[in-house]
N, C-alpha and C. Protein backbone atom coordinates (compact mmCIF):
# COMPACT_ATOMS: atom_id res chain seq x y z
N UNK A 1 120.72 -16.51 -66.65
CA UNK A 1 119.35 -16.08 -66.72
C UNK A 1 119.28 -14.72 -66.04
N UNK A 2 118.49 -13.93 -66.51
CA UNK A 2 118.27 -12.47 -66.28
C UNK A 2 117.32 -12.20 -64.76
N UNK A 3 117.36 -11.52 -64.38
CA UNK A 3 116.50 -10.77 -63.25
C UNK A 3 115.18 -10.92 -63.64
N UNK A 4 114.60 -10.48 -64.61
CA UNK A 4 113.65 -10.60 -65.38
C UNK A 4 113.21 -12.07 -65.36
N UNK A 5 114.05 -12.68 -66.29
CA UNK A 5 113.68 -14.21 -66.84
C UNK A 5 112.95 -15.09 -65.42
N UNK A 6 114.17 -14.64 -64.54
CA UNK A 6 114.09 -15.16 -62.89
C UNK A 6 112.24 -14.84 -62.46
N UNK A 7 112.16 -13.70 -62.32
CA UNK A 7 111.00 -13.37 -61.88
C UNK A 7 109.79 -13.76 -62.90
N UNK A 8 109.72 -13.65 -64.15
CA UNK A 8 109.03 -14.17 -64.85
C UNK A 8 108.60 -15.75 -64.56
N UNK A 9 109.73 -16.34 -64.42
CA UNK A 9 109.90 -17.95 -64.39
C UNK A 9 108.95 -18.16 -62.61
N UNK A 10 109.65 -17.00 -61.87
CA UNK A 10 108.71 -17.65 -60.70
C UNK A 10 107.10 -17.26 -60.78
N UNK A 11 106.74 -16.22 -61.19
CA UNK A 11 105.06 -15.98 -61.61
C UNK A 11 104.81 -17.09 -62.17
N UNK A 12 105.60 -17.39 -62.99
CA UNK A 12 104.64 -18.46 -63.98
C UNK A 12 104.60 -19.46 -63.01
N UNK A 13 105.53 -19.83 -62.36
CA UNK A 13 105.45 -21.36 -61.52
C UNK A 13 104.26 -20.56 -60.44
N UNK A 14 104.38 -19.78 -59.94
CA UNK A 14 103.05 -19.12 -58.87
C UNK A 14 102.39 -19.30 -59.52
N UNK A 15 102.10 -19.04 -60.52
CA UNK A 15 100.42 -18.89 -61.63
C UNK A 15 99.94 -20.61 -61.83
N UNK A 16 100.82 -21.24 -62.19
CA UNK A 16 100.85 -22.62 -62.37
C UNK A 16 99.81 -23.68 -60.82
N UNK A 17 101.20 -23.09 -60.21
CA UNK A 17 100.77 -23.64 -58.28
C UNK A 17 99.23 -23.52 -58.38
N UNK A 18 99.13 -21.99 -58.32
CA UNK A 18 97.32 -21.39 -57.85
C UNK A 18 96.69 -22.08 -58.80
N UNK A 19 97.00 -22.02 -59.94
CA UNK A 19 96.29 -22.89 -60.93
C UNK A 19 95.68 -24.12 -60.90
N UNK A 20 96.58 -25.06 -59.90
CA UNK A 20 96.51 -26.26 -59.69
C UNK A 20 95.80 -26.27 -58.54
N UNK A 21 95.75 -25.75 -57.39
CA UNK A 21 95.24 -25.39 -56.31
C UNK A 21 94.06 -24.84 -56.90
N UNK A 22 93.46 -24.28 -57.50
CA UNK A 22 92.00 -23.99 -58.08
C UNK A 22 91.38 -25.10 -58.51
N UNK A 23 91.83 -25.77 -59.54
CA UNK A 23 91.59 -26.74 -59.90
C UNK A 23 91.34 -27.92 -59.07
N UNK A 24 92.39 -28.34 -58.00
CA UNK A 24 91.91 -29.28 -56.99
C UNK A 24 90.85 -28.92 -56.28
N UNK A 25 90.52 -27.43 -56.35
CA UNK A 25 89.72 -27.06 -55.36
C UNK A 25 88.13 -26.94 -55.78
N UNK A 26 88.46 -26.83 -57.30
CA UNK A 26 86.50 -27.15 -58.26
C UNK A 26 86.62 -28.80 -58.24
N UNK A 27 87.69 -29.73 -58.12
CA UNK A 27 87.40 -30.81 -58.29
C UNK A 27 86.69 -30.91 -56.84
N UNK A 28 87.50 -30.65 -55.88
CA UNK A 28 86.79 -31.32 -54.44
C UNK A 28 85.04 -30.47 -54.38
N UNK A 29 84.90 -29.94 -54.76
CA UNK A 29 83.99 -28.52 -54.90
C UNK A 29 83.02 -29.32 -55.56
N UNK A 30 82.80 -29.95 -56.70
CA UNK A 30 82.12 -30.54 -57.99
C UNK A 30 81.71 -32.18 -56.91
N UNK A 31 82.83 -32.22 -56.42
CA UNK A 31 82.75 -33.76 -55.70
C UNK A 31 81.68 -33.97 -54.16
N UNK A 32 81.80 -32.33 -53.54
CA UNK A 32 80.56 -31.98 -52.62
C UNK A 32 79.67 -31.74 -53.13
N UNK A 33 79.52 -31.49 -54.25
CA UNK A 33 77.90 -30.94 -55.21
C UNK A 33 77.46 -32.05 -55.16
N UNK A 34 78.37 -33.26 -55.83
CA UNK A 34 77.91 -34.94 -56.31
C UNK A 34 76.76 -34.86 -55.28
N UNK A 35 77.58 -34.84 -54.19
CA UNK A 35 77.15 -35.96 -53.23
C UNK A 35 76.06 -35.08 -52.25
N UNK A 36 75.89 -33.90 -52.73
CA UNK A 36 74.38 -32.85 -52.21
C UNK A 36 73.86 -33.71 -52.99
N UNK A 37 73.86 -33.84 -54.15
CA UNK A 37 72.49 -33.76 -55.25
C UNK A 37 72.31 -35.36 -54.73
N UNK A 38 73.10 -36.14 -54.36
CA UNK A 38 73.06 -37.84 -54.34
C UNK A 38 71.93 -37.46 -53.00
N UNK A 39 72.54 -36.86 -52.16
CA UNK A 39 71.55 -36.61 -50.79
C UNK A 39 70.41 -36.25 -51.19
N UNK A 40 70.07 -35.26 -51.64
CA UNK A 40 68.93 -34.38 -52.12
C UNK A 40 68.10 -35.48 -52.77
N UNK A 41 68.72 -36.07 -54.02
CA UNK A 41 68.06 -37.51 -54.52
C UNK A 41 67.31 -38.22 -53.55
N UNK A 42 67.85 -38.75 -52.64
CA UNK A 42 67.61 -39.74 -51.44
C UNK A 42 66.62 -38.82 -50.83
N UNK A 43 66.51 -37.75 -50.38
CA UNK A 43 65.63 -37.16 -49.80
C UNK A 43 64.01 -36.90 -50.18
N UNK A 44 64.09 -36.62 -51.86
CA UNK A 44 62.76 -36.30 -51.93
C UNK A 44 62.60 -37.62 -52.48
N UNK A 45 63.34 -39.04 -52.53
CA UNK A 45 63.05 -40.06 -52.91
C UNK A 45 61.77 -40.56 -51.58
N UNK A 46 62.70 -40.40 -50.32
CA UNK A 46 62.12 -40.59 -48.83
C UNK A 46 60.80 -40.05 -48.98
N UNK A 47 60.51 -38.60 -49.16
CA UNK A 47 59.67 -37.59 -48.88
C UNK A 47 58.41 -38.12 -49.76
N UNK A 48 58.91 -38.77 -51.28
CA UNK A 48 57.86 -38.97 -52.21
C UNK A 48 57.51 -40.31 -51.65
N UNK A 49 58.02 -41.24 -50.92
CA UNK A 49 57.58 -42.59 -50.73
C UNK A 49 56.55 -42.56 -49.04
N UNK A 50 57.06 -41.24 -48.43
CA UNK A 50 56.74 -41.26 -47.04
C UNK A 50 55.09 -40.60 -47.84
N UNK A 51 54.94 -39.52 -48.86
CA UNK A 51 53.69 -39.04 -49.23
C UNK A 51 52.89 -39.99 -49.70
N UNK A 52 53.48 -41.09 -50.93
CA UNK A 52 52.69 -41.94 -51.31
C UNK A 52 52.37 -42.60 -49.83
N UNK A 53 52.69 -43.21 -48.89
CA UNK A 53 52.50 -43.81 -47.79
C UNK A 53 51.31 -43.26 -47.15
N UNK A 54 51.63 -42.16 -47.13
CA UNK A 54 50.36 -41.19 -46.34
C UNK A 54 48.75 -41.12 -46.81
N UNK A 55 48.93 -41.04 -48.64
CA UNK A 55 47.95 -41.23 -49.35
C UNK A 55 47.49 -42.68 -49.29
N UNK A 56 48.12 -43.51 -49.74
CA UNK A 56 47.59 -45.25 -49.37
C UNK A 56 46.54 -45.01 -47.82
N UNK A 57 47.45 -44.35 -47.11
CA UNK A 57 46.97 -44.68 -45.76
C UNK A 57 45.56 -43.89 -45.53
N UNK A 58 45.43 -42.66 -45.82
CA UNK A 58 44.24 -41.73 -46.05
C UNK A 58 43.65 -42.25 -46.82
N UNK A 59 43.47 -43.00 -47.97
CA UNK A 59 42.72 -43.70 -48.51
C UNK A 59 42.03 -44.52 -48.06
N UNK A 60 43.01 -45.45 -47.44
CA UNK A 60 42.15 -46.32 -47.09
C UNK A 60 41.35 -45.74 -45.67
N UNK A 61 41.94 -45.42 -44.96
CA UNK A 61 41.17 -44.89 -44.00
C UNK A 61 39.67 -44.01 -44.50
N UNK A 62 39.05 -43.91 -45.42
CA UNK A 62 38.90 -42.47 -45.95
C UNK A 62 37.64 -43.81 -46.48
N UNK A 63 38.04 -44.74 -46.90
CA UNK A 63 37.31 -45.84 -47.81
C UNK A 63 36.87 -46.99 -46.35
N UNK A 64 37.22 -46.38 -45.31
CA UNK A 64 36.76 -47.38 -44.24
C UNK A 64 35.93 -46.52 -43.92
N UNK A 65 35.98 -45.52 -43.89
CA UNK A 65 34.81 -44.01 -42.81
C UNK A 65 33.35 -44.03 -43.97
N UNK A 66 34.11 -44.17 -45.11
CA UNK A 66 32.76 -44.02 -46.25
C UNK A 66 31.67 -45.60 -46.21
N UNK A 67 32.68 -46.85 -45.89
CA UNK A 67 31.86 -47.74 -45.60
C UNK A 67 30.93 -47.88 -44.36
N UNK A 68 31.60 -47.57 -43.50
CA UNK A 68 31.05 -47.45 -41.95
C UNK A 68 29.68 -46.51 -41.74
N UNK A 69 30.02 -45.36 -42.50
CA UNK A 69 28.87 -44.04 -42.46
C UNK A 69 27.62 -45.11 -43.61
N UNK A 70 28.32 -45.83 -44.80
CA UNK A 70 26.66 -46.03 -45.40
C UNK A 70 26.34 -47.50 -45.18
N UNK A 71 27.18 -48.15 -43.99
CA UNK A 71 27.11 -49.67 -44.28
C UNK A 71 25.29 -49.98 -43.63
N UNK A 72 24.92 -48.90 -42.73
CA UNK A 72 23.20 -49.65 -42.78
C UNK A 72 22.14 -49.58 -43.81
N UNK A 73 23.20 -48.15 -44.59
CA UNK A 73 22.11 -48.42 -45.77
C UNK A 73 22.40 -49.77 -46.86
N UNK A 74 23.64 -49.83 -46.89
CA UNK A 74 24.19 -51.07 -47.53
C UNK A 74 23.44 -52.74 -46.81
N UNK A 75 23.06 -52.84 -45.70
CA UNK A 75 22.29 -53.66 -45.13
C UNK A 75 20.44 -53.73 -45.52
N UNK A 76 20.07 -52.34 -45.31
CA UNK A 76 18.70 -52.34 -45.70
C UNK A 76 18.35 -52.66 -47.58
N UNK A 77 19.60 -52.40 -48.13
CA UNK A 77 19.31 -52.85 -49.28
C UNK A 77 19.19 -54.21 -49.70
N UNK A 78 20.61 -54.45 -49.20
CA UNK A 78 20.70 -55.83 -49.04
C UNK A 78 19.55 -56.90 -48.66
N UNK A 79 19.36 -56.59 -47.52
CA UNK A 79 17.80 -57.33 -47.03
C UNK A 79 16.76 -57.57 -48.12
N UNK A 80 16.94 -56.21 -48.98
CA UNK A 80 15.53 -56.43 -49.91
C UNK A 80 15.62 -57.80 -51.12
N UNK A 81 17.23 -57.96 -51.59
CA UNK A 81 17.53 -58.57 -52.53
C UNK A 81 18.57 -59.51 -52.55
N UNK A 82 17.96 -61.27 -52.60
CA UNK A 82 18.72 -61.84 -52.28
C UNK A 82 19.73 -61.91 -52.80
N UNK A 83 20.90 -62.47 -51.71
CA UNK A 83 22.78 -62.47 -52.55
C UNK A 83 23.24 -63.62 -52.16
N UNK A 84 22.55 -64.39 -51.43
CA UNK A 84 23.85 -65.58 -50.39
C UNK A 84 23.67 -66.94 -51.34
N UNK A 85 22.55 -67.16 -52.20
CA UNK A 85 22.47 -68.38 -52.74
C UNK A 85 22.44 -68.39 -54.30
N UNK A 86 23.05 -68.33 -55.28
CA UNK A 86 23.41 -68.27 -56.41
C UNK A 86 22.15 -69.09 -57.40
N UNK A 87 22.21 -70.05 -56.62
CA UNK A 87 20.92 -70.66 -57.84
C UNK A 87 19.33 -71.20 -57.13
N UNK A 88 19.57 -70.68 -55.80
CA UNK A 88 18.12 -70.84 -54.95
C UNK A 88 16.98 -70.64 -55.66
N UNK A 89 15.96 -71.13 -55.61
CA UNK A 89 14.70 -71.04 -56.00
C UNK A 89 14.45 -69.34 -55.88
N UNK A 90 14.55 -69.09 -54.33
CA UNK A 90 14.43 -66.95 -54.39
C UNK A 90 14.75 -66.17 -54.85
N UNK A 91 16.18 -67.06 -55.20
CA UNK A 91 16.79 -65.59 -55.68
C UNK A 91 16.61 -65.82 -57.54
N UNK A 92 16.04 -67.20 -58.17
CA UNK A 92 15.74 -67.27 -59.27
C UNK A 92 14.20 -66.60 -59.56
N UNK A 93 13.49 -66.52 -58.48
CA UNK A 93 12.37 -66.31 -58.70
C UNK A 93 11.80 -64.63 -58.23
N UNK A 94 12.85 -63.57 -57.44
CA UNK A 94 13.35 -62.78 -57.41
C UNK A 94 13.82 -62.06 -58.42
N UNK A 95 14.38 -62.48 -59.41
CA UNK A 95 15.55 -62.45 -60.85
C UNK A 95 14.23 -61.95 -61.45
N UNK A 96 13.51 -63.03 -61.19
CA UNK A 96 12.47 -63.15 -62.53
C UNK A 96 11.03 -61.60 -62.30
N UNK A 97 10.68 -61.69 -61.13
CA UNK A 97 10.31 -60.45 -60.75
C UNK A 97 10.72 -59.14 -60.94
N UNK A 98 12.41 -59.20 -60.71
CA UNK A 98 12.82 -57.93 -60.76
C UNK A 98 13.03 -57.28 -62.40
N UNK A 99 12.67 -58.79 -63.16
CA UNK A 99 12.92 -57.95 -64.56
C UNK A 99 11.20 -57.39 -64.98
N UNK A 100 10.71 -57.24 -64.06
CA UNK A 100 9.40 -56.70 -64.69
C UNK A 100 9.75 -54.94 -64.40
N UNK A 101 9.97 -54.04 -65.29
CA UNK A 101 10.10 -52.66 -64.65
C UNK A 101 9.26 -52.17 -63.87
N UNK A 102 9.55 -51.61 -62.46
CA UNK A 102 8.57 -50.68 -62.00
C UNK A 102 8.48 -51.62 -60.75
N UNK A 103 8.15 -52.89 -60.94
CA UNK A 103 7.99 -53.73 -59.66
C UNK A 103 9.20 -53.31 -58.41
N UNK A 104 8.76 -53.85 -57.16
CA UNK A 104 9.57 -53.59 -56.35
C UNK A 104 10.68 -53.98 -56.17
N UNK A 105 10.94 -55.53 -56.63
CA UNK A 105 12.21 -56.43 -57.03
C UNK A 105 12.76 -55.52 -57.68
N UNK A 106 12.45 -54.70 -58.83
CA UNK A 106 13.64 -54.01 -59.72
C UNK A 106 13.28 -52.42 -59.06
N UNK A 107 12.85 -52.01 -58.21
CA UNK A 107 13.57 -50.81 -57.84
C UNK A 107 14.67 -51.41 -56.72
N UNK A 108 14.02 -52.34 -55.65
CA UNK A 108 15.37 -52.24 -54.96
C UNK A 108 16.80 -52.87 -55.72
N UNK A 109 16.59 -53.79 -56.21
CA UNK A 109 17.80 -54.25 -57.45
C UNK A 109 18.82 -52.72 -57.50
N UNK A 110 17.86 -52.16 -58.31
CA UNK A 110 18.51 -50.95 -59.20
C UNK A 110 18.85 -50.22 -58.67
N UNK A 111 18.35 -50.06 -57.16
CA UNK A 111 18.78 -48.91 -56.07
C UNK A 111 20.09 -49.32 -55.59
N UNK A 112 20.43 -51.46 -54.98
CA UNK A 112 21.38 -51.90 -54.70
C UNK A 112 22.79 -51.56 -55.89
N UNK A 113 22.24 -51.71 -57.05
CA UNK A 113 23.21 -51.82 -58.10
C UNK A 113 23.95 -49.92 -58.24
N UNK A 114 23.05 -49.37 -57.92
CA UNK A 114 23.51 -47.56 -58.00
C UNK A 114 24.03 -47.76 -56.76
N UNK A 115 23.92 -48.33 -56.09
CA UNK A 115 25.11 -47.61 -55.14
C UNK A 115 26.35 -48.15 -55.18
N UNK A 116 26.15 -49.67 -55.63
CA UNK A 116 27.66 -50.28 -55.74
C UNK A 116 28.38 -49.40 -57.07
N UNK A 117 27.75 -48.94 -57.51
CA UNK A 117 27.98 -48.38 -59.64
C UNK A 117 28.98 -46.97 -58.50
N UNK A 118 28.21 -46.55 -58.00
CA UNK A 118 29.02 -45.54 -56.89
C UNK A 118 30.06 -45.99 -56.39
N UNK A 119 30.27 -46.54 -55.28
CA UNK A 119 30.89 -47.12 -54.55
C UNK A 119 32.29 -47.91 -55.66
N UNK A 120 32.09 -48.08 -56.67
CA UNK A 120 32.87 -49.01 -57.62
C UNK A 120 33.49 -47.60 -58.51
N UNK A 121 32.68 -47.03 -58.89
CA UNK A 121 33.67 -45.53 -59.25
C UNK A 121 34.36 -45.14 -58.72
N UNK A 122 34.45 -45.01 -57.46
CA UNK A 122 35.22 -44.23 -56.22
C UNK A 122 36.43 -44.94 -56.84
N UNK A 123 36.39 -46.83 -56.00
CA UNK A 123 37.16 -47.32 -56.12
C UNK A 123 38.64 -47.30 -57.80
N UNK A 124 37.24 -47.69 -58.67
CA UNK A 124 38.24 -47.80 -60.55
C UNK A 124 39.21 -46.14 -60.66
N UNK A 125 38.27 -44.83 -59.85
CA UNK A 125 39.31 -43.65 -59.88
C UNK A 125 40.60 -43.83 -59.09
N UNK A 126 40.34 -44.70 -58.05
CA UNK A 126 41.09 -44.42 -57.23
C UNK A 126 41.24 -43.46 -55.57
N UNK A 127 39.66 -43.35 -56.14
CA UNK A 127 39.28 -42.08 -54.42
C UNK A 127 39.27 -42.90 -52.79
N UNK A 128 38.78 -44.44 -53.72
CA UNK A 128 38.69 -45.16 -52.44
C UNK A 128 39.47 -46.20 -52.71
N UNK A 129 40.00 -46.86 -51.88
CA UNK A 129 41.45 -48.31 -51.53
C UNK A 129 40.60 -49.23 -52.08
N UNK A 130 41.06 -49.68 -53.15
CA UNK A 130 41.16 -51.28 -53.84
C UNK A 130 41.03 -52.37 -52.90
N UNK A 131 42.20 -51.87 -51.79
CA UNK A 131 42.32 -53.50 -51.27
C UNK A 131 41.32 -53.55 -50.05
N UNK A 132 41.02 -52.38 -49.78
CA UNK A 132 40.23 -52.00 -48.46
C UNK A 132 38.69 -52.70 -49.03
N UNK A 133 38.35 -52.37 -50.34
CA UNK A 133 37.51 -52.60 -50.61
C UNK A 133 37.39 -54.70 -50.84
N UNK A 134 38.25 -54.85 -51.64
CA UNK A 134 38.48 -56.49 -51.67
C UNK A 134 38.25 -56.93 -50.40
N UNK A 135 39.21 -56.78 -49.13
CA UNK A 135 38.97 -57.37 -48.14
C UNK A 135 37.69 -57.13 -47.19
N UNK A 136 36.87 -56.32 -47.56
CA UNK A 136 35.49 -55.88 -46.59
C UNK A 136 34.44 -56.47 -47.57
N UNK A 137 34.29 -55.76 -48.97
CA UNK A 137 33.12 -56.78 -49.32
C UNK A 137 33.77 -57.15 -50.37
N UNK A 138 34.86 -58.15 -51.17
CA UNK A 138 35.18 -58.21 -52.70
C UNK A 138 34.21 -59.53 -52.78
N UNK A 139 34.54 -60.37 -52.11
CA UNK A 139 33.34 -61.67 -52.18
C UNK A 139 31.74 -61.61 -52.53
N UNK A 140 31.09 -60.66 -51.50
CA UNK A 140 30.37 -60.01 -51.72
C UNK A 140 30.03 -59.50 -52.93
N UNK A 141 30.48 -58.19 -53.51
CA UNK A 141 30.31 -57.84 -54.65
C UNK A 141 30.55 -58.40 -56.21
N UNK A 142 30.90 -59.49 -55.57
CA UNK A 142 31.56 -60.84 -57.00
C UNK A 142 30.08 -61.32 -56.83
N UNK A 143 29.73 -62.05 -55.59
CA UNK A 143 28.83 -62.82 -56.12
C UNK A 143 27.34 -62.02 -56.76
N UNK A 144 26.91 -60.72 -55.96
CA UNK A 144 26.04 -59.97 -56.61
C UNK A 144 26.14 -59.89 -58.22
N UNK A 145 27.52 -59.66 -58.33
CA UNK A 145 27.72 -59.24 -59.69
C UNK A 145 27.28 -60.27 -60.71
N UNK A 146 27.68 -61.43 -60.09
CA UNK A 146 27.67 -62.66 -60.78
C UNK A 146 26.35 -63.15 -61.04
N UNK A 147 25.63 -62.77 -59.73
CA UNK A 147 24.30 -63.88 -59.67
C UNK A 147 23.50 -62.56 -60.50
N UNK A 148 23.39 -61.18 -60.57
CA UNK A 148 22.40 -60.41 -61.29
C UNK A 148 23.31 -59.85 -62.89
N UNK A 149 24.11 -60.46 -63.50
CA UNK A 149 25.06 -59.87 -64.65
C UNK A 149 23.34 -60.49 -65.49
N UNK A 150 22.84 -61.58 -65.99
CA UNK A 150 21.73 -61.58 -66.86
C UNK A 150 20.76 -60.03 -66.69
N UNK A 151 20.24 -59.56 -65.10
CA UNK A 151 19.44 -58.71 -65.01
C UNK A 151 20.08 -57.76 -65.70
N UNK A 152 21.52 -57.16 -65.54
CA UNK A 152 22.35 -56.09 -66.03
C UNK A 152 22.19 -56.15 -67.60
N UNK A 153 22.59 -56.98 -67.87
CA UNK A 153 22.34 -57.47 -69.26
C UNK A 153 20.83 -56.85 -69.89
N UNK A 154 19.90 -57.47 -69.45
CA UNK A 154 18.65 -57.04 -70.17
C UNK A 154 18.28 -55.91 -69.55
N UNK A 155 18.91 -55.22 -68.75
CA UNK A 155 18.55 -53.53 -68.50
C UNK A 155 19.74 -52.72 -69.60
N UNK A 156 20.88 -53.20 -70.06
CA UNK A 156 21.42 -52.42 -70.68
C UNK A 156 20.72 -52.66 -72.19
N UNK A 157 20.13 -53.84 -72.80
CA UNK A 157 19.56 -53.84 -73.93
C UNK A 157 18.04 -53.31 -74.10
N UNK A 158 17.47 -53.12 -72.58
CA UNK A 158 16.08 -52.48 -72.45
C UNK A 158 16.36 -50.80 -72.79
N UNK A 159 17.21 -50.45 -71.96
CA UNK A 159 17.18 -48.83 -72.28
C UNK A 159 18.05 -48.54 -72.72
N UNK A 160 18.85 -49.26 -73.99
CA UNK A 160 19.59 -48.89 -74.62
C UNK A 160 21.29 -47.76 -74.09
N UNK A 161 21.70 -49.16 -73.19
CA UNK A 161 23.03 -47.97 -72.32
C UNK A 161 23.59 -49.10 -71.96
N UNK A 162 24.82 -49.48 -73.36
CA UNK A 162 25.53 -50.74 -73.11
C UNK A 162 26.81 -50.13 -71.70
N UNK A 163 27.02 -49.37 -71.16
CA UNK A 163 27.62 -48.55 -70.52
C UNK A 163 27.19 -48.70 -68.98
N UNK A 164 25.54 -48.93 -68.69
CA UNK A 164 24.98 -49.15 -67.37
C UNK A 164 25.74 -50.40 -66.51
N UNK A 165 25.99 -49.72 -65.65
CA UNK A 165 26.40 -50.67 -64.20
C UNK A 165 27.97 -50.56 -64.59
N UNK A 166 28.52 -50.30 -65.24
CA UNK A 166 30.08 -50.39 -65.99
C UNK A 166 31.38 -50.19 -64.69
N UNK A 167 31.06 -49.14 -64.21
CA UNK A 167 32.28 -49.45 -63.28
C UNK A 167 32.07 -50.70 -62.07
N UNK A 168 30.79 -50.91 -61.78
CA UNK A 168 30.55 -51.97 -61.06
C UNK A 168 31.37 -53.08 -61.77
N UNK A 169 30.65 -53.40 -63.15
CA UNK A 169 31.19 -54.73 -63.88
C UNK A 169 32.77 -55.20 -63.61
N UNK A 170 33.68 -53.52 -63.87
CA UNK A 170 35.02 -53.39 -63.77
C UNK A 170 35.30 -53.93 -62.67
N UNK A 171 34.92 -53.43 -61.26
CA UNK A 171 35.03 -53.63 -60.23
C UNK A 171 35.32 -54.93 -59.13
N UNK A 172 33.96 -55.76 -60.48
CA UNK A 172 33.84 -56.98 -60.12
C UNK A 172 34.95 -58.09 -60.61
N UNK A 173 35.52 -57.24 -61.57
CA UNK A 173 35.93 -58.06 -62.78
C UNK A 173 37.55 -58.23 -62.24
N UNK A 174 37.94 -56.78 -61.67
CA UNK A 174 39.37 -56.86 -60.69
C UNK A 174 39.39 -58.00 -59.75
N UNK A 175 38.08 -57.91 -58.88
CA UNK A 175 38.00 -58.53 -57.60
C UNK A 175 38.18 -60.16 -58.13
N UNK A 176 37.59 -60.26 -59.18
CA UNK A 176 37.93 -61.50 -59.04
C UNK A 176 38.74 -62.33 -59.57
N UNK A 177 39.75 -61.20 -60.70
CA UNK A 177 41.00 -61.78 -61.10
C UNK A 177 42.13 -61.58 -59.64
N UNK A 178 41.61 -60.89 -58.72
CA UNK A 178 42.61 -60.80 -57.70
C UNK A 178 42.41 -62.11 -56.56
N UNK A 179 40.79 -62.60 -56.13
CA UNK A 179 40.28 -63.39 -55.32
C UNK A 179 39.02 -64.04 -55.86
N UNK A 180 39.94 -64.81 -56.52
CA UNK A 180 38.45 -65.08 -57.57
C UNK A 180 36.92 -66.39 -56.52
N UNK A 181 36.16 -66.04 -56.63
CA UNK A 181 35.38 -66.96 -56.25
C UNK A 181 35.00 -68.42 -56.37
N UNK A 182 34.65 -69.93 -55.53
CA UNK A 182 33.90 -70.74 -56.12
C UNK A 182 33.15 -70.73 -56.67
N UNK A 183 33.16 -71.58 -58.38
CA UNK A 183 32.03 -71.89 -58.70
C UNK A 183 30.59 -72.16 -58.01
N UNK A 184 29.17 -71.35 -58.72
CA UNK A 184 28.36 -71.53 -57.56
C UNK A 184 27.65 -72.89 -57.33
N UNK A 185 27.17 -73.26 -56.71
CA UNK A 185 27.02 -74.17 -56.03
C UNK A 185 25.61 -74.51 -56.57
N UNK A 186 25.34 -75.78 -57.04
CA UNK A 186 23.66 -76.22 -57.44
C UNK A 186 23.02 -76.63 -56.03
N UNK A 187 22.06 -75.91 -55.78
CA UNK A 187 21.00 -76.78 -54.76
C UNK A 187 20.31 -77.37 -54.88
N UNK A 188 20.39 -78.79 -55.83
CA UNK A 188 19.49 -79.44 -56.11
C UNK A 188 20.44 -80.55 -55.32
């Protein structure tokens, strides 16, 4: 073999070597990328679960400050229109008053029902906590819903707005596939 051939033969085996040595070196190289991006994964996995966390939590907090700030008006309404007895003589004879328009039974009714129609939007968007809301009044707002759905009824066929009280209805309608209520109770 020639001087030449010699030196040729060792470049190539040098070229070969580095070759291989590059190559091990994008493999280990490709194999630290893996395992950034596996990290990086894990990270904004953390970051997106620690944000959702934060939002749940501001929510509900956010849906406790909004109850607290209107809960006396939520009381003075309340007072006007009975809720605790489902088939009582008052609150049947109440019912029957409040469907006269204009009377006082159906403004406070309609005043109670706009604010839950509020209060129940928040919630169906999502501005205010579901569960915050279930566990403070879901009972509550089941049985309202329940004991005045006839009044709702003949106010949506009176002024023509099959749509009136609607996120309330929704509202009610969660609460009580989630905690559903006893049947109400006859007082006779």
């Amino acid at each position: 073999m020639t001087t030449f051939e010699q030196r040729s033969l060792a470049v190539a085996q040098l070229s070969l070597l580095i070759s291989t040595i590059v190559a091990i070196l994008l493999i280990v190289q490709l194999w630290f990328l893996r395992r950034q991006i596996a990290d990086a994964r894990r990270a904004l996995d953390d970051s997106t679960q620690q944000a959702a966390e934060e939002t749940t939590r501001r929510r509900r907090a956010e849906t406790l400050r909004h109850f607290t700030l209107t809960v006396e008006d939520q009381y003075e309404l309340q007072a006007k229109v009975p809720i605790m007895q489902e088939n009582a003589p008052e609150h049947l004879a109440f019912r029957q008053r409040a469907s006269v328009v204009g009377s006082e039974e159906f403004d406070h009714l309609r005043k109670l029902f706009s604010y839950y129609e509020h209060l129940a939007a928040g919630v169906n968007l999502g501005i205010f906590s579901f569960t915050v809301i279930d566990r403070t009044a879901g009972a509550r707002l089941q049985r309202i819903w329940r004991m005045y759905t006839p009044w709702v009824m003949d106010e949506r066929e009176r002024i023509k707005r099959k749509r009136l009280y609607e996120e309330f209805e929704t509202l009610a309608n969660k609460l009580s596939d989630v905690s559903p209520l006893p049947p109400p109770v006859d007082p006779a």
